[in-house]
C-alpha atoms as a PDB file:
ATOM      1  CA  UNK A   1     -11.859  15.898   6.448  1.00  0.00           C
ATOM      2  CA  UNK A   2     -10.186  18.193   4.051  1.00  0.00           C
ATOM      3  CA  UNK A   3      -8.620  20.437   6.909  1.00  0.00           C
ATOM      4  CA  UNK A   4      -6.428  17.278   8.118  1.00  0.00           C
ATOM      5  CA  UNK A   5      -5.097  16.466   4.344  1.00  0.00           C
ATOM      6  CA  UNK A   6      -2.066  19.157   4.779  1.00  0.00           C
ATOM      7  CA  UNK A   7      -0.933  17.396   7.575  1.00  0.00           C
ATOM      8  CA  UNK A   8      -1.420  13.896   5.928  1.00  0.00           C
ATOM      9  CA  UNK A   9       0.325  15.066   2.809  1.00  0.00           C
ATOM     10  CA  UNK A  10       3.176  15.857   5.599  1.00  0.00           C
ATOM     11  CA  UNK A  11       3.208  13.049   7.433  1.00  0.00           C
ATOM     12  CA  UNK A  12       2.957  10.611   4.265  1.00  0.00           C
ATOM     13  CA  UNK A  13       5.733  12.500   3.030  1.00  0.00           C
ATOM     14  CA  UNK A  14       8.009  12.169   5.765  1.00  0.00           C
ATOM     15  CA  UNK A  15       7.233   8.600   6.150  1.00  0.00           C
ATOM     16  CA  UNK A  16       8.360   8.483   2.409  1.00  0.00           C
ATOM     17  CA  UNK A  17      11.616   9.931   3.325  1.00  0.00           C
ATOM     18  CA  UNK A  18      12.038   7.454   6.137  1.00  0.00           C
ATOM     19  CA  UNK A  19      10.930   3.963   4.395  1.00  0.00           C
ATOM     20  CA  UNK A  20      11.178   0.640   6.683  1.00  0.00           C
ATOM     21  CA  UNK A  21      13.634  -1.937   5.144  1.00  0.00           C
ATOM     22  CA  UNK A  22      10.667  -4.117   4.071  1.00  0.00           C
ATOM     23  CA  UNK A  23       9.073  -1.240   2.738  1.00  0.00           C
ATOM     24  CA  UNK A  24      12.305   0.198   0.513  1.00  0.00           C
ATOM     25  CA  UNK A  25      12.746  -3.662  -0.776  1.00  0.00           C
ATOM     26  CA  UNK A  26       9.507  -3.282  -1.537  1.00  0.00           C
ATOM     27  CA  UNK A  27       9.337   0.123  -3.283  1.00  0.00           C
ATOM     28  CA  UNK A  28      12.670  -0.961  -5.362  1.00  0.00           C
ATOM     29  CA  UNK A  29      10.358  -3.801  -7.137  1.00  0.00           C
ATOM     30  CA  UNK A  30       7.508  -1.251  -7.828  1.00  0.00           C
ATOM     31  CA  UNK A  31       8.525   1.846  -8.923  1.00  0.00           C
ATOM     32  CA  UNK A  32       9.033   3.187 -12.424  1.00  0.00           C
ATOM     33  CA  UNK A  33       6.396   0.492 -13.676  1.00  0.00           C
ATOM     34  CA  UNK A  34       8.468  -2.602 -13.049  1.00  0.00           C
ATOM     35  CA  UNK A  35       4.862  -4.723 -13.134  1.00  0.00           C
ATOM     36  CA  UNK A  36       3.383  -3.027 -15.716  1.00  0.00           C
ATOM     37  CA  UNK A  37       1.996  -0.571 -13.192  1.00  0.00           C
ATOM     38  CA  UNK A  38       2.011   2.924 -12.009  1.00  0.00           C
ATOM     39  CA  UNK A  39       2.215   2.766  -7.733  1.00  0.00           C
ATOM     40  CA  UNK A  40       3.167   5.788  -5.370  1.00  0.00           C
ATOM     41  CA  UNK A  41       3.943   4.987  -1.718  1.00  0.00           C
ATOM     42  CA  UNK A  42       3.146   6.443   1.309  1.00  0.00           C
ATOM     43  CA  UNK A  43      -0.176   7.831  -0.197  1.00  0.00           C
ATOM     44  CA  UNK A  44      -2.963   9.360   1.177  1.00  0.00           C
ATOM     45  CA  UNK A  45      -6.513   7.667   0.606  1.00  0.00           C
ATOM     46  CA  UNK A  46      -7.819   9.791   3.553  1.00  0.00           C
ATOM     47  CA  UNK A  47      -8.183   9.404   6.626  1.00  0.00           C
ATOM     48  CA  UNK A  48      -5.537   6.986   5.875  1.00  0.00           C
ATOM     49  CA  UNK A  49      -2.353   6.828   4.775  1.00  0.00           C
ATOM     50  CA  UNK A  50      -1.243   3.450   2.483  1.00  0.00           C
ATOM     51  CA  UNK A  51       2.071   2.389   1.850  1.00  0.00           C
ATOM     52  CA  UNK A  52       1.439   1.729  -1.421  1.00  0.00           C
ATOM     53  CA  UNK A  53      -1.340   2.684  -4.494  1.00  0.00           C
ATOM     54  CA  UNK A  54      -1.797   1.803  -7.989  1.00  0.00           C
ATOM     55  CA  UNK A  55      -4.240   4.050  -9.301  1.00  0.00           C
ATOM     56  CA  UNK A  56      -5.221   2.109 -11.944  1.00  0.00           C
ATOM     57  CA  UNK A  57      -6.331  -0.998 -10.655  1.00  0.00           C
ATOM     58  CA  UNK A  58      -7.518   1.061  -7.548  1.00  0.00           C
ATOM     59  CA  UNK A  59      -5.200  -1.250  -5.816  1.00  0.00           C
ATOM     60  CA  UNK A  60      -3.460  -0.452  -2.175  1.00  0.00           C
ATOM     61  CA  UNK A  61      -0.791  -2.743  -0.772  1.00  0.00           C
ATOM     62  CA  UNK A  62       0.333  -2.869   2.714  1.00  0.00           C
ATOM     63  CA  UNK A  63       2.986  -4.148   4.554  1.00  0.00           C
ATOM     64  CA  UNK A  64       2.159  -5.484   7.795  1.00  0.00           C
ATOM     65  CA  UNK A  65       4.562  -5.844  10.581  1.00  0.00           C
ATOM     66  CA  UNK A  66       3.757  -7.571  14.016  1.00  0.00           C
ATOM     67  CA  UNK A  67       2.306  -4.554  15.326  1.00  0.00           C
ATOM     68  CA  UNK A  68      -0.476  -4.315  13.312  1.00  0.00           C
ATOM     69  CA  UNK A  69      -3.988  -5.366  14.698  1.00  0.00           C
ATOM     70  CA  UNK A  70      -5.672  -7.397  12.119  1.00  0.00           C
ATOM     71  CA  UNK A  71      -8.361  -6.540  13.907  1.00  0.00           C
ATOM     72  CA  UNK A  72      -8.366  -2.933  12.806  1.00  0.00           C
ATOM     73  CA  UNK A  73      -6.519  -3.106   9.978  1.00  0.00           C
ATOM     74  CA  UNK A  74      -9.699  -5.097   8.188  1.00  0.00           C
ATOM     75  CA  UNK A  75     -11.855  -2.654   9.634  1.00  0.00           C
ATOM     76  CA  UNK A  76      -9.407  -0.041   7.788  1.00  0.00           C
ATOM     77  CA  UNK A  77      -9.325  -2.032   4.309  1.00  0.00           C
ATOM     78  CA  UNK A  78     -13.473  -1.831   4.386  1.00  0.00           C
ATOM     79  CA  UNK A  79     -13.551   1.628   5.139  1.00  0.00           C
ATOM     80  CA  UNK A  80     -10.941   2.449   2.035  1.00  0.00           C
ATOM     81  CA  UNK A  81     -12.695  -0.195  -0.063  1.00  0.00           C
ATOM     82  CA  UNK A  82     -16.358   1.671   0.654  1.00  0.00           C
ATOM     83  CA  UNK A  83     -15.361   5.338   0.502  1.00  0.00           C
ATOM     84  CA  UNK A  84     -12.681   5.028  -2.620  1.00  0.00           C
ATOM     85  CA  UNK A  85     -13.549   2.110  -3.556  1.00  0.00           C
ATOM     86  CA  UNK A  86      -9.853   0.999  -3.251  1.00  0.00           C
ATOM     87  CA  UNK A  87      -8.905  -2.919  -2.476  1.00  0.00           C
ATOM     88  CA  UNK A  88      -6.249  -3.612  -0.001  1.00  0.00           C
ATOM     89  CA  UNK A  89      -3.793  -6.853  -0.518  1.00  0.00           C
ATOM     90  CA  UNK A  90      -1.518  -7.196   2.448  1.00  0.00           C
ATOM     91  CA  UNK A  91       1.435  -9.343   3.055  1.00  0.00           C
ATOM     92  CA  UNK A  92       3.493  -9.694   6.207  1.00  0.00           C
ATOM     93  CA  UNK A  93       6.678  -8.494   6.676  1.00  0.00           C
ATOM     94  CA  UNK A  94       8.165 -12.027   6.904  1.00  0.00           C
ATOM     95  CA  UNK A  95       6.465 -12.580   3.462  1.00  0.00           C
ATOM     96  CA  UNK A  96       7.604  -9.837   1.584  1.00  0.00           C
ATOM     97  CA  UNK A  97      11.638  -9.942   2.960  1.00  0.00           C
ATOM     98  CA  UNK A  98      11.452 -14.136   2.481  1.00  0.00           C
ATOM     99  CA  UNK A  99       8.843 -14.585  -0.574  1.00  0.00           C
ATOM    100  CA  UNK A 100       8.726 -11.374  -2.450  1.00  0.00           C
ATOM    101  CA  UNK A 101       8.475 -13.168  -5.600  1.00  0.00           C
ATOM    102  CA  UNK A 102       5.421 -15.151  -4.271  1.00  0.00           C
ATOM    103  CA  UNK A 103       3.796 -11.288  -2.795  1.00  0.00           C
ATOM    104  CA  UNK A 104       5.203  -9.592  -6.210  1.00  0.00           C
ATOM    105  CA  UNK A 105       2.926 -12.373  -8.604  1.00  0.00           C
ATOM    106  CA  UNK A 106      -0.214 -11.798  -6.084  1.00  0.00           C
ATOM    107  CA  UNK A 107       0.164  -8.197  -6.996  1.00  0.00           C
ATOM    108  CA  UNK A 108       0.450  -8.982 -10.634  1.00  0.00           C
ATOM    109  CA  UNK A 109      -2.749 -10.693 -10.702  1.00  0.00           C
ATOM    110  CA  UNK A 110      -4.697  -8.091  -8.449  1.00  0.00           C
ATOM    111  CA  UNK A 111      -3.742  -5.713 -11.477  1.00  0.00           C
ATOM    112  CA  UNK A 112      -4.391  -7.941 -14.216  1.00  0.00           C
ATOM    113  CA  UNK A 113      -8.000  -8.772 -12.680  1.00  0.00           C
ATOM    114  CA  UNK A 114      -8.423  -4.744 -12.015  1.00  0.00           C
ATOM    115  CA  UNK A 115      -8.155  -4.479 -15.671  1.00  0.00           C
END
């Protein structure tokens, strides 16, 4: 496991470089503590990389587009959930460019039940 984290780290960096729209909109209602909140994006809880964490409410968020599998994806979120013991909340892209007040208070109260 720890022999692929260099190349997470580089890959979850570059994807920070190179944010999706949805993603960026996102990020822009996140960062610097804007809900009260520490996140980082693009981090690595491995062997996965989410596209966003808030350490202290052990919180990931993800942004789901139409090519994700919800299939695997849940699969994903138990596997994070039993080996860091991280939650997942994920919205749709749709959701988050059309309702990100709506996905934005559903992230509020993940944190405020966290505490």
């Amino acid at each position: 496991m720890k022999t692929h984290r260099p190349r997470m780290r580089r890959r979850a960096r570059a994807q920070r470089r190179n944010p999706t729209q949805t993603e960026g909109r996102l990020w822009r209602r996140l960062r610097a503590k804007k809900l009260g909140a520490k996140f980082r994006r693009q981090h690595v809880l491995a062997p996965y990389i989410v596209d966003f964490y808030c350490p202290s409410a052990s919180l990931a968020v993800e942004v789901d587009g139409p090519w994700h599998d919800p299939t695997l994806d849940a699969r994903r979120d138990e596997e994070i959930a039993r080996r860091h013991g991280v939650s997942t909340l994920r919205f749709t892209v749709l959701n988050v460019e059309h309702h990100i007040d709506d996905v934005l208070a559903s992230i509020r109260v993940a944190i405020a039940s966290a505490s």
